[in-house]
N, C-alpha and C. Protein backbone atom coordinates (compact mmCIF):
# COMPACT_ATOMS: atom_id res chain seq x y z
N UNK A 1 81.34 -22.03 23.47
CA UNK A 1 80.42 -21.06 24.08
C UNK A 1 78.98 -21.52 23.84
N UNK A 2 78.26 -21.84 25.00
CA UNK A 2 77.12 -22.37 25.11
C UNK A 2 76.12 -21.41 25.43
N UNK A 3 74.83 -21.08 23.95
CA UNK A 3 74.19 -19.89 24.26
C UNK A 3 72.67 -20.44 25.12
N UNK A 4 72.63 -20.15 26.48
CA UNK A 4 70.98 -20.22 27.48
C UNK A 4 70.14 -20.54 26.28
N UNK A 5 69.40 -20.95 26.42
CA UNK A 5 67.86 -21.08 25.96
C UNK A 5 67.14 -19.75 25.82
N UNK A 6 67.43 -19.08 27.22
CA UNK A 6 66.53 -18.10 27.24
C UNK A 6 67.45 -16.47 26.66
N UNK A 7 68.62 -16.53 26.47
CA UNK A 7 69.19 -15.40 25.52
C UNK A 7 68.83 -16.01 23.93
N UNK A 8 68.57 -17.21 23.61
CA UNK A 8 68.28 -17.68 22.47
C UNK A 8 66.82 -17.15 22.09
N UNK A 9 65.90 -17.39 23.16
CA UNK A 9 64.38 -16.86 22.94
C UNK A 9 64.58 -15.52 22.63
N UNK A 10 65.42 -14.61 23.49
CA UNK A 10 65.06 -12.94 23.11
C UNK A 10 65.65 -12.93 22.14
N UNK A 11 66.89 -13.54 21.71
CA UNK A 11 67.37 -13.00 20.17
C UNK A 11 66.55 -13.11 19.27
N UNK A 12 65.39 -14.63 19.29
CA UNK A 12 64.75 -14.90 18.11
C UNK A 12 63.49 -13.68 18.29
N UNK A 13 63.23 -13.60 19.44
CA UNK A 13 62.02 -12.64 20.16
C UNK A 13 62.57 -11.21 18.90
N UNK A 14 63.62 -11.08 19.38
CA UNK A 14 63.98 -9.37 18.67
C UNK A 14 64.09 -9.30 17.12
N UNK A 15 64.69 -10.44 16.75
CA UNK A 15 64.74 -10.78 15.32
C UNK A 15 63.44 -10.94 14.52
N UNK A 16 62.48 -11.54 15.09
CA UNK A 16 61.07 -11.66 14.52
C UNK A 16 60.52 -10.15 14.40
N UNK A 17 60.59 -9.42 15.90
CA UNK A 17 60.25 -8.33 15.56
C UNK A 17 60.46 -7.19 14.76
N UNK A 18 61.68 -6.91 14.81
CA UNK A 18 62.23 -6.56 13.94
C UNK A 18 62.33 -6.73 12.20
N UNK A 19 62.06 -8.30 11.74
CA UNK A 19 61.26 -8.87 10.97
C UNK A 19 60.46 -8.25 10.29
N UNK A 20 59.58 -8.18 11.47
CA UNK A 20 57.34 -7.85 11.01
C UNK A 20 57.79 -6.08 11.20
N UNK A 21 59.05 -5.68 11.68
CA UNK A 21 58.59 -3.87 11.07
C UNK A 21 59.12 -4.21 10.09
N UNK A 22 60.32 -4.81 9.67
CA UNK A 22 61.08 -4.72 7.83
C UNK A 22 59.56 -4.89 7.33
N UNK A 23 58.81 -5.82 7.83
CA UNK A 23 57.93 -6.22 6.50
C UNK A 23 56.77 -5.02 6.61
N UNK A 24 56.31 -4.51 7.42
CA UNK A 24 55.12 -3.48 7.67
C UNK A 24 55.93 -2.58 6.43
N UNK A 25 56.94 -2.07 6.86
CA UNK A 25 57.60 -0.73 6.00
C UNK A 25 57.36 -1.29 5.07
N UNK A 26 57.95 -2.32 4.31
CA UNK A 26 57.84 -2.76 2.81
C UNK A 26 56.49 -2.85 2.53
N UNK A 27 55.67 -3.08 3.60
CA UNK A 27 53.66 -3.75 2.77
C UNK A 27 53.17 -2.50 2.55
N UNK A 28 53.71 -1.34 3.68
CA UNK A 28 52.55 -0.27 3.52
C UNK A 28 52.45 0.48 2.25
N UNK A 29 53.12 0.54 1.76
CA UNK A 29 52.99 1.36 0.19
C UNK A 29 52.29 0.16 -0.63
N UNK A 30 52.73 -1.05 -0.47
CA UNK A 30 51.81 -2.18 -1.29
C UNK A 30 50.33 -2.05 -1.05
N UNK A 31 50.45 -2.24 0.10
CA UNK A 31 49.09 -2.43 0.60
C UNK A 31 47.77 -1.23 0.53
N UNK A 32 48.41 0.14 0.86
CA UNK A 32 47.56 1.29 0.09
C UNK A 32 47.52 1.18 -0.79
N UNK A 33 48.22 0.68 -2.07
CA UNK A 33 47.88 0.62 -3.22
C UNK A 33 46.89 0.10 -3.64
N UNK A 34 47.33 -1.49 -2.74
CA UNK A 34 45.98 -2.52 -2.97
C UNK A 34 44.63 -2.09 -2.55
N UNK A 35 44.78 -1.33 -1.57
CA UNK A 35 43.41 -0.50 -0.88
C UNK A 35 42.85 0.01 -2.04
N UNK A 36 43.50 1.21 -2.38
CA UNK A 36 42.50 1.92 -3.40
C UNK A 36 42.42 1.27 -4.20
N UNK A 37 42.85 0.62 -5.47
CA UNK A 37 42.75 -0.12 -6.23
C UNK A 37 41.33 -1.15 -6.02
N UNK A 38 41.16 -1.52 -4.71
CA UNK A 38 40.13 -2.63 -4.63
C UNK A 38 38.90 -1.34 -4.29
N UNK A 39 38.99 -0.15 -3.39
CA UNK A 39 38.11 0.40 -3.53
C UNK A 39 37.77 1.18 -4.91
N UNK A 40 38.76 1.52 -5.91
CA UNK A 40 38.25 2.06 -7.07
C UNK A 40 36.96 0.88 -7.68
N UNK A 41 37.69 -0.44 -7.82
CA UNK A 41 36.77 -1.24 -8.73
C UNK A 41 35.50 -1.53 -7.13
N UNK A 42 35.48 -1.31 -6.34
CA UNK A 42 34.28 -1.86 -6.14
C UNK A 42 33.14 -0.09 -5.96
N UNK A 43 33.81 0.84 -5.97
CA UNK A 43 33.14 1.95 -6.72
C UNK A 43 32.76 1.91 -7.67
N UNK A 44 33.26 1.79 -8.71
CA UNK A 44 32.88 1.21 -10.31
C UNK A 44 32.12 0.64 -10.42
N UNK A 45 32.08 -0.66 -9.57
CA UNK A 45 31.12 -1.81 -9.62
C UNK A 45 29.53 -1.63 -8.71
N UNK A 46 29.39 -1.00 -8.11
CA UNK A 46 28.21 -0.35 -7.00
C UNK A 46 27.41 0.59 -8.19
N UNK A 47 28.01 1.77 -8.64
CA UNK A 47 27.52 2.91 -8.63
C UNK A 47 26.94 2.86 -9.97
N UNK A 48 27.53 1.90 -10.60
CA UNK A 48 26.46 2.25 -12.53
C UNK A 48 25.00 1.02 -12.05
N UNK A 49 25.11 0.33 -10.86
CA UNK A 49 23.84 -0.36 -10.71
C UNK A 49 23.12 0.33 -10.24
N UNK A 50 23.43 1.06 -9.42
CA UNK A 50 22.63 2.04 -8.74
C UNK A 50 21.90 3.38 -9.44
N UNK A 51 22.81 3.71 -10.37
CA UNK A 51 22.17 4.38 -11.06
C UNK A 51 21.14 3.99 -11.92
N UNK A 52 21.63 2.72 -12.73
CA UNK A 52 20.78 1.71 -13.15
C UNK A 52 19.37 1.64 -12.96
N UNK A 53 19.30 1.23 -11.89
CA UNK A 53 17.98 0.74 -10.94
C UNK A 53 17.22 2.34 -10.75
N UNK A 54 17.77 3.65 -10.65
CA UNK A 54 17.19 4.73 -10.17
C UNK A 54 16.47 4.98 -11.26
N UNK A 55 17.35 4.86 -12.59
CA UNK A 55 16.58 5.33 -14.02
C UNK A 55 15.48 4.15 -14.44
N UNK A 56 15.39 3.35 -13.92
CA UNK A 56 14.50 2.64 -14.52
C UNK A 56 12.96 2.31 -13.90
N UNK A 57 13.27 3.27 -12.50
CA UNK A 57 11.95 4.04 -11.78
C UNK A 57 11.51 4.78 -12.37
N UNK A 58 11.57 4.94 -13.10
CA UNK A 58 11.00 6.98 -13.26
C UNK A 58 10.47 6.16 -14.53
């Protein structure tokens, strides 16, 4: 049994896709994590300069 070329493309076509949702489902809880996490420290990192710089006006 000799599979077309082109039933070969949609299988790989559906398989990839199918793929990149397995992987979306699995990243998105990673990836919010990584979100806040990178926005906590660059909150952290902004806001004591800023305050910094305000107190040392006055």
């Amino acid at each position: 049994m000799r599979a077309s070329p082109w039933s070969l493309s949609i299988l790989f076509l559906r398989f990839r896709f199918l793929l990149l949702r397995f992987q979306l489902l699995l990243l998105q809880p990673l990836l919010l994590h990584f979100l806040q996490h990178t926005s906590i420290t660059i909150n952290n990192s902004i806001i004591p300069k800023v305050h910094q710089s305000s107190s040392n006006s006055t």
